[in-house]
N, C-alpha and C. Protein backbone atom coordinates (compact mmCIF):
# COMPACT_ATOMS: atom_id res chain seq x y z
N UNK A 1 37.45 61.27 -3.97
CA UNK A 1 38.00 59.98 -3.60
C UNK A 1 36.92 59.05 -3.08
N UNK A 2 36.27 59.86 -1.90
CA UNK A 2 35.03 58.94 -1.51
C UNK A 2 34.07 58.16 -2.73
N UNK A 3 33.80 59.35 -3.93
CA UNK A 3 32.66 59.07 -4.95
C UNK A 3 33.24 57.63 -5.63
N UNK A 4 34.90 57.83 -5.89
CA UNK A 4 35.28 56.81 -6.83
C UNK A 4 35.41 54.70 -5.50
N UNK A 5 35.82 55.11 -4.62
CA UNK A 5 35.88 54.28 -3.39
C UNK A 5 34.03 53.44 -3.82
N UNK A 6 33.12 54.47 -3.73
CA UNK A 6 31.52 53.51 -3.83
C UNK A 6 31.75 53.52 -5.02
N UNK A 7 31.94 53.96 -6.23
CA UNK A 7 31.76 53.37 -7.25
C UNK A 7 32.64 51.92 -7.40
N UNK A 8 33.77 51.48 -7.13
CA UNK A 8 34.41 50.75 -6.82
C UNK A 8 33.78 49.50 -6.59
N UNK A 9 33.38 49.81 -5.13
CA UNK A 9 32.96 49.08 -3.59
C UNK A 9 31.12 48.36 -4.99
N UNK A 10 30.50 49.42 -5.23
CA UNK A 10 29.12 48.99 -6.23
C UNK A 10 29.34 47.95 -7.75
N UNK A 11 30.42 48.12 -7.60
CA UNK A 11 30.66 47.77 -9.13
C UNK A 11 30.91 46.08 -8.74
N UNK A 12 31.89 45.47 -7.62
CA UNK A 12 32.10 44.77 -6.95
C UNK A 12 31.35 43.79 -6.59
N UNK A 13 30.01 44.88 -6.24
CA UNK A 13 28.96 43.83 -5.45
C UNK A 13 27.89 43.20 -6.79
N UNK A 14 27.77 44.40 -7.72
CA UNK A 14 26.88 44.12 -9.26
C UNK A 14 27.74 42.54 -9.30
N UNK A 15 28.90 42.66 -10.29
CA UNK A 15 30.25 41.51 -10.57
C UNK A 15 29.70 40.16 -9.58
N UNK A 16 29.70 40.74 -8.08
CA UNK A 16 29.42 39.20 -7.19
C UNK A 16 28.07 38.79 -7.57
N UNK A 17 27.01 39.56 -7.95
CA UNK A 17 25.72 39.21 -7.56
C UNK A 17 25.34 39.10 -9.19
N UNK A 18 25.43 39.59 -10.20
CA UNK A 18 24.88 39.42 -11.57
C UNK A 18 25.85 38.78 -12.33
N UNK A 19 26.95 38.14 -11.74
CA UNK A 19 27.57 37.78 -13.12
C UNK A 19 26.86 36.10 -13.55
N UNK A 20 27.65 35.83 -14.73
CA UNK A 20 26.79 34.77 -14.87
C UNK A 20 27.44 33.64 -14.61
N UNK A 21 26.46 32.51 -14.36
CA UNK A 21 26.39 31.24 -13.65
C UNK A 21 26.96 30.37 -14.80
N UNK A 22 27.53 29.83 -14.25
CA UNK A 22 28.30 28.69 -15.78
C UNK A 22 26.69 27.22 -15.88
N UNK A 23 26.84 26.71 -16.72
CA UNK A 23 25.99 25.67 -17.28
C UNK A 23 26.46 24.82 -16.29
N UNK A 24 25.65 23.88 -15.43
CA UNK A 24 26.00 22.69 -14.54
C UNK A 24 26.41 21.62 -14.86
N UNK A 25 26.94 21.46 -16.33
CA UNK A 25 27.02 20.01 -17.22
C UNK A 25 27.40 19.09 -16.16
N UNK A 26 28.45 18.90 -15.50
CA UNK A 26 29.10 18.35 -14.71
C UNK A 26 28.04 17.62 -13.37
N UNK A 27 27.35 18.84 -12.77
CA UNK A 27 26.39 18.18 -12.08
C UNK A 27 25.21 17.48 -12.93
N UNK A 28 25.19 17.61 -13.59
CA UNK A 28 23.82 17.22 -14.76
C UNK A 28 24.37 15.67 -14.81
N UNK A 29 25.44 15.48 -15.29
CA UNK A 29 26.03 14.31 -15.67
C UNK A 29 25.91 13.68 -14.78
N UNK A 30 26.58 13.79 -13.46
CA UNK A 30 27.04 13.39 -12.16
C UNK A 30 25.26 12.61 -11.64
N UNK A 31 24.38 13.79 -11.82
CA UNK A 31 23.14 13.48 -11.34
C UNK A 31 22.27 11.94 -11.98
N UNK A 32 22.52 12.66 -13.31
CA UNK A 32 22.08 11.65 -14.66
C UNK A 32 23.06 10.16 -14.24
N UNK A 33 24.05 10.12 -14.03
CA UNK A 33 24.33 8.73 -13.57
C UNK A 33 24.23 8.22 -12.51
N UNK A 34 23.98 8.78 -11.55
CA UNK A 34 24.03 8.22 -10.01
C UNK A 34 22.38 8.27 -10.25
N UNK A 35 21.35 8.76 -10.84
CA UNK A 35 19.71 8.21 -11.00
C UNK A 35 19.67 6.52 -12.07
N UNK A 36 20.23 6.82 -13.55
CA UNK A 36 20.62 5.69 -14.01
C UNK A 36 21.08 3.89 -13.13
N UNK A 37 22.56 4.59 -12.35
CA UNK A 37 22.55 3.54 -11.92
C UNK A 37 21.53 3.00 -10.58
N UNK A 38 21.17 3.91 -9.99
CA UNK A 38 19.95 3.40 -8.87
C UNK A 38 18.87 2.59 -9.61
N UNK A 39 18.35 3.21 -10.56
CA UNK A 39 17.67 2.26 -11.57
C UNK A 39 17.85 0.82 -11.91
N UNK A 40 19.07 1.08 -12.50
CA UNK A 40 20.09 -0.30 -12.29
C UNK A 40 19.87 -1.56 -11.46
N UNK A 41 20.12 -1.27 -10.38
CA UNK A 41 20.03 -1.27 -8.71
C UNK A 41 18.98 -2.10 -8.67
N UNK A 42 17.82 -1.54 -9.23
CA UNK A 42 16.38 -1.85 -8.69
C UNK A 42 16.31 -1.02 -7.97
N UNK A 43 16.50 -0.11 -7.89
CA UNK A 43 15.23 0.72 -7.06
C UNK A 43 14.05 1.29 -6.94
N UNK A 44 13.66 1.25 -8.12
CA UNK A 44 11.94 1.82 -8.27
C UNK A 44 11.36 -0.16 -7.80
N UNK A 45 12.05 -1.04 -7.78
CA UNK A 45 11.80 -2.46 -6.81
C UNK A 45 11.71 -2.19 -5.52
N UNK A 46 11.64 -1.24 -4.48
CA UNK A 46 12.52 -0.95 -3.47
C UNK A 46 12.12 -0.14 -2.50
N UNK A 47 10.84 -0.25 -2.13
CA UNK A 47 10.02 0.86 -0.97
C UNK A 47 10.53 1.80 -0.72
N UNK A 48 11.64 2.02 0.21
CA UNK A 48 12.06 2.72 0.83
C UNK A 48 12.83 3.45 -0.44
N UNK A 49 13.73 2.91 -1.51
CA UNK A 49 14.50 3.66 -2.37
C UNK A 49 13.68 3.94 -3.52
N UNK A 50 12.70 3.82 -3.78
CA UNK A 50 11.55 4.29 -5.15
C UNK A 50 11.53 6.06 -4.82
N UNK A 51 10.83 6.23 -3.96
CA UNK A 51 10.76 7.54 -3.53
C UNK A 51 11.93 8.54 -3.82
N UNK A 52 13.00 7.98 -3.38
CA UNK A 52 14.24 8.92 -3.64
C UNK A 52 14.70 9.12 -5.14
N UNK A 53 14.46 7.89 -5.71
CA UNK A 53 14.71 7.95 -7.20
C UNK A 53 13.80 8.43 -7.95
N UNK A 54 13.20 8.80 -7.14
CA UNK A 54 11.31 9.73 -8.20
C UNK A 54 11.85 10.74 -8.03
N UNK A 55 12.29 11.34 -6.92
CA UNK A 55 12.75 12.47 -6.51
C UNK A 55 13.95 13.05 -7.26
N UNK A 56 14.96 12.47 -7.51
CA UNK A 56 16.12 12.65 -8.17
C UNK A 56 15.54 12.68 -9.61
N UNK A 57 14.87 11.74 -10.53
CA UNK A 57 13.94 12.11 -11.76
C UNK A 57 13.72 13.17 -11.82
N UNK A 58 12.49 13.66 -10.57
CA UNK A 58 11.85 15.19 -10.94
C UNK A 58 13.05 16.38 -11.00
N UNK A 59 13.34 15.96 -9.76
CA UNK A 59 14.57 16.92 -9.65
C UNK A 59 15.65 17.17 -10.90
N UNK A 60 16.00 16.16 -11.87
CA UNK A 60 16.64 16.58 -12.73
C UNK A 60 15.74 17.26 -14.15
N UNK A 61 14.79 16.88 -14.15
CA UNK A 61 13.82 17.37 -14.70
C UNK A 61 13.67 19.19 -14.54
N UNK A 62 13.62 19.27 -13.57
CA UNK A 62 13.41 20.84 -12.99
C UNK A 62 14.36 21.34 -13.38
N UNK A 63 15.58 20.54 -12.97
CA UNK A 63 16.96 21.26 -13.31
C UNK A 63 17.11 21.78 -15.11
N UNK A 64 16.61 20.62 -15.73
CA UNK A 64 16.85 21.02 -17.27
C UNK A 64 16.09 22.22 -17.79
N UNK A 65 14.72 22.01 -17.06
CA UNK A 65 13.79 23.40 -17.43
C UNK A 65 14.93 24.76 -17.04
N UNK A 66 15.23 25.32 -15.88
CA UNK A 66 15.83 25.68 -15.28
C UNK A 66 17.17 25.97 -15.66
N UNK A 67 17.78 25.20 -16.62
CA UNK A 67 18.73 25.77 -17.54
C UNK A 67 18.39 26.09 -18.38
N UNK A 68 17.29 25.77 -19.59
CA UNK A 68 16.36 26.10 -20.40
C UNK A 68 16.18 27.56 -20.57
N UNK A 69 16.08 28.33 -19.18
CA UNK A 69 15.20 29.14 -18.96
C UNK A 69 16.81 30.19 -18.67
N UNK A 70 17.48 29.89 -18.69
CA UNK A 70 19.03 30.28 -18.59
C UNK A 70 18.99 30.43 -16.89
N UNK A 71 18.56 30.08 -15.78
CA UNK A 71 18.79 30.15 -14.74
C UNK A 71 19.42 28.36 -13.68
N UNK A 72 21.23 28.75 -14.78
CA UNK A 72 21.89 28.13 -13.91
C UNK A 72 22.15 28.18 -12.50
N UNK A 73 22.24 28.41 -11.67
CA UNK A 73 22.30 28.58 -10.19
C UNK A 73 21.18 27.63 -9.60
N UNK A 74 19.91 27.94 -9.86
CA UNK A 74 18.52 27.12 -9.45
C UNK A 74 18.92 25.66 -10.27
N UNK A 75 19.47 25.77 -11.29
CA UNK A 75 19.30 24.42 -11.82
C UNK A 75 20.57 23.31 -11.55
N UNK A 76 21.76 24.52 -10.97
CA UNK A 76 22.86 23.54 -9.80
C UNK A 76 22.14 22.96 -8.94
N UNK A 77 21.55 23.54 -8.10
CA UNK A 77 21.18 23.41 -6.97
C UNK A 77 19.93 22.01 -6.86
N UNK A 78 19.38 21.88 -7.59
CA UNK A 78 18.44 21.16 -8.50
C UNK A 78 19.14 19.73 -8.23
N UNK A 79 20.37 20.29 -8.94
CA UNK A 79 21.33 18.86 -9.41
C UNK A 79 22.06 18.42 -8.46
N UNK A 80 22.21 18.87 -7.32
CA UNK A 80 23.33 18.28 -6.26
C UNK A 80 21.85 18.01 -5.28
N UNK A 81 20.93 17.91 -5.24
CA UNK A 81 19.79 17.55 -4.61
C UNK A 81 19.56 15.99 -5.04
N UNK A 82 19.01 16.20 -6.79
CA UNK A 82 19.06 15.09 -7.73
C UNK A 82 19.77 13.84 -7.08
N UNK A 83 21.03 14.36 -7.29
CA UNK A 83 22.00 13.28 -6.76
C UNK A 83 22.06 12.85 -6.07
N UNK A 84 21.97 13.76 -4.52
CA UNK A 84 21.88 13.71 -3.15
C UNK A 84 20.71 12.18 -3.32
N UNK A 85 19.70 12.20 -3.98
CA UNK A 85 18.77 11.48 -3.66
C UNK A 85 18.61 10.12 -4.53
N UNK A 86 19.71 10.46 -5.64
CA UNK A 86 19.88 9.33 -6.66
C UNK A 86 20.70 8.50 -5.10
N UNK A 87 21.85 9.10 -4.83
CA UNK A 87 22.34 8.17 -4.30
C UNK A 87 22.53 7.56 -2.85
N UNK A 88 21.04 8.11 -2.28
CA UNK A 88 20.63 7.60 -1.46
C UNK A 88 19.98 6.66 -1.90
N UNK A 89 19.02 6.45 -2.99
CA UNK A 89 18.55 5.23 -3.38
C UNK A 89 19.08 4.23 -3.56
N UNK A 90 20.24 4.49 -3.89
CA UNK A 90 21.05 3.34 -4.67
C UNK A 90 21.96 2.94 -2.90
N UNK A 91 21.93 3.54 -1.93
CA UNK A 91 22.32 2.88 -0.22
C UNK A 91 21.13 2.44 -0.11
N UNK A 92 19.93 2.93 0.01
CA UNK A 92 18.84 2.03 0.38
C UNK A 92 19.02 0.61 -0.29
N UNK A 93 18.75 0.70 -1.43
CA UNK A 93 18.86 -0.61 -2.38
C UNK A 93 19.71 -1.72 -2.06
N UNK A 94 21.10 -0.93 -1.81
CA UNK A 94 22.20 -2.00 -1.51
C UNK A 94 21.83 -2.97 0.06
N UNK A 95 21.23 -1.56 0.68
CA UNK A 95 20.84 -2.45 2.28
C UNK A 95 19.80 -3.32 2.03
N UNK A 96 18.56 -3.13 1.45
CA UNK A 96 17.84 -4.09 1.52
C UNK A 96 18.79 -5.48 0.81
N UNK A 97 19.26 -5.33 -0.69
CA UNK A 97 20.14 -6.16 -0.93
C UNK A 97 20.62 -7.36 0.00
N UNK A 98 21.65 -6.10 1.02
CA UNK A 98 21.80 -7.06 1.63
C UNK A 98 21.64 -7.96 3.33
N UNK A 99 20.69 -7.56 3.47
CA UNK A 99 19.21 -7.80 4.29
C UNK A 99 18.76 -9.15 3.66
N UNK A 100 18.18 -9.28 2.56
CA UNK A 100 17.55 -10.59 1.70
C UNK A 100 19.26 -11.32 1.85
N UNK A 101 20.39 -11.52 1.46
CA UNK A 101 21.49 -12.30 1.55
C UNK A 101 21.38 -12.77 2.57
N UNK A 102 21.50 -11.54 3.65
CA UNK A 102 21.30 -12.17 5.25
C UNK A 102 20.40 -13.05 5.63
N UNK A 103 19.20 -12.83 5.13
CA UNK A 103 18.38 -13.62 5.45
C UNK A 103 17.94 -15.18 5.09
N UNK A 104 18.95 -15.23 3.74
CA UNK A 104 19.15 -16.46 3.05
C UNK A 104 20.04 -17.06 3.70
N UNK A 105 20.91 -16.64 3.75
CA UNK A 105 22.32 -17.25 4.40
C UNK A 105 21.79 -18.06 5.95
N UNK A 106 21.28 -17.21 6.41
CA UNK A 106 20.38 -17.57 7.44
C UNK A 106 19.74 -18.97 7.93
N UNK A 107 18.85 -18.45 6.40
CA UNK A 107 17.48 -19.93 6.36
C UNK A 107 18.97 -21.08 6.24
N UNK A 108 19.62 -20.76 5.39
CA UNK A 108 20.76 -21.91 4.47
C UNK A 108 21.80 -22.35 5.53
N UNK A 109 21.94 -22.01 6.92
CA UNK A 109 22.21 -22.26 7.99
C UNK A 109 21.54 -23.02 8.68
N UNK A 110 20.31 -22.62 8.71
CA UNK A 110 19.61 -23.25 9.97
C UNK A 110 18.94 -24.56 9.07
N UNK A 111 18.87 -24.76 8.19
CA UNK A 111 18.43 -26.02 7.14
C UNK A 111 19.58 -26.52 7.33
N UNK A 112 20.70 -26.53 7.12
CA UNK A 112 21.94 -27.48 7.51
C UNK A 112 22.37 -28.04 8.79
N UNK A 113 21.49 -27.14 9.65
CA UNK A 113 22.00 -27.17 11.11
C UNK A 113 21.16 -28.28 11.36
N UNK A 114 19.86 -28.06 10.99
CA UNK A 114 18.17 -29.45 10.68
C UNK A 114 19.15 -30.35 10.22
N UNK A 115 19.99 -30.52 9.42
CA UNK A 115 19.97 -31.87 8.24
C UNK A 115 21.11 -32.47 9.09
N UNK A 116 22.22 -31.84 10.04
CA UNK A 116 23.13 -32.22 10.50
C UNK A 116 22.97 -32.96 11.84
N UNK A 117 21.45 -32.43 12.62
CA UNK A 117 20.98 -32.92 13.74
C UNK A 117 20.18 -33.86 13.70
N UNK A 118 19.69 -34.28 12.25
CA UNK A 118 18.90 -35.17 12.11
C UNK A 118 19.70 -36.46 12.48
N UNK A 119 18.82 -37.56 13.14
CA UNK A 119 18.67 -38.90 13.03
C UNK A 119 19.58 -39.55 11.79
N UNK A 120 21.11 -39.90 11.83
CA UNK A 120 21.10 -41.18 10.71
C UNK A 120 22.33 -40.18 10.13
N UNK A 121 22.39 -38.37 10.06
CA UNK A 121 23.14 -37.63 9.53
C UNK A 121 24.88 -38.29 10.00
N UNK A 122 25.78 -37.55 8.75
CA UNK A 122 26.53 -38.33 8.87
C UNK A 122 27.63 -37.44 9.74
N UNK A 123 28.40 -38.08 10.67
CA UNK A 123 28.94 -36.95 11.97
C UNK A 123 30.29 -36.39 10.75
């Protein structure tokens, strides 16, 4: 009873630990568009968000070798990184975005506020 119990209990742990990893299409995709649209974005325009979108590039890059090589698991992992960093670029981007608005809106305030205090302006 004991012998058949570890054979059991071994067979179990083989099944958890060797079976195989499905293809990441889904993250691949997911990755591949959230880098695309940062691109989009402007972000290789974008100090702070260039970096992340190089990163998400390589990173999907690695990932494809990495399925290539039939080692899905490394090349999930790859891909929810990818992303992680596609779409941080694409928050960086949007903040600077809208940082420059702010800062227009701004100037486009205080030039009206000039033209309204001027001499002769009409009340």
């Amino acid at each position: 009873m004991g012998g058949l119990l570890g054979a059991v209990a071994t067979s179990a742990v083989a099944l958890g630990c060797g079976g195989s990893y499905p293809a990441p299409s889904q993250h691949l995709a997911d990755a591949q568009s959230a880098e695309r649209s940062a691109a989009e974005l402007g972000a290789a325009n974008q100090p702070k968000a260039q970096l992340h979108l190089q990163l998400a590039h390589e990173q999907i890059g690695m990932a494809n070798a990495a399925i290539r090589d039939g080692d899905n698991e490394k090349a999930d992992r790859m891909l929810i990184r990818a992303r992680s960093d596609a779409e941080l670029a694409i928050a960086l981007t949007r903040e600077e975005g809208a940082k420059v608005s702010e800062q227009g809106a701004i100037i486009q305030s205080n030039t009206q506020n000039s033209t309204n205090a001027s001499p002769g302006a009409q009340p």
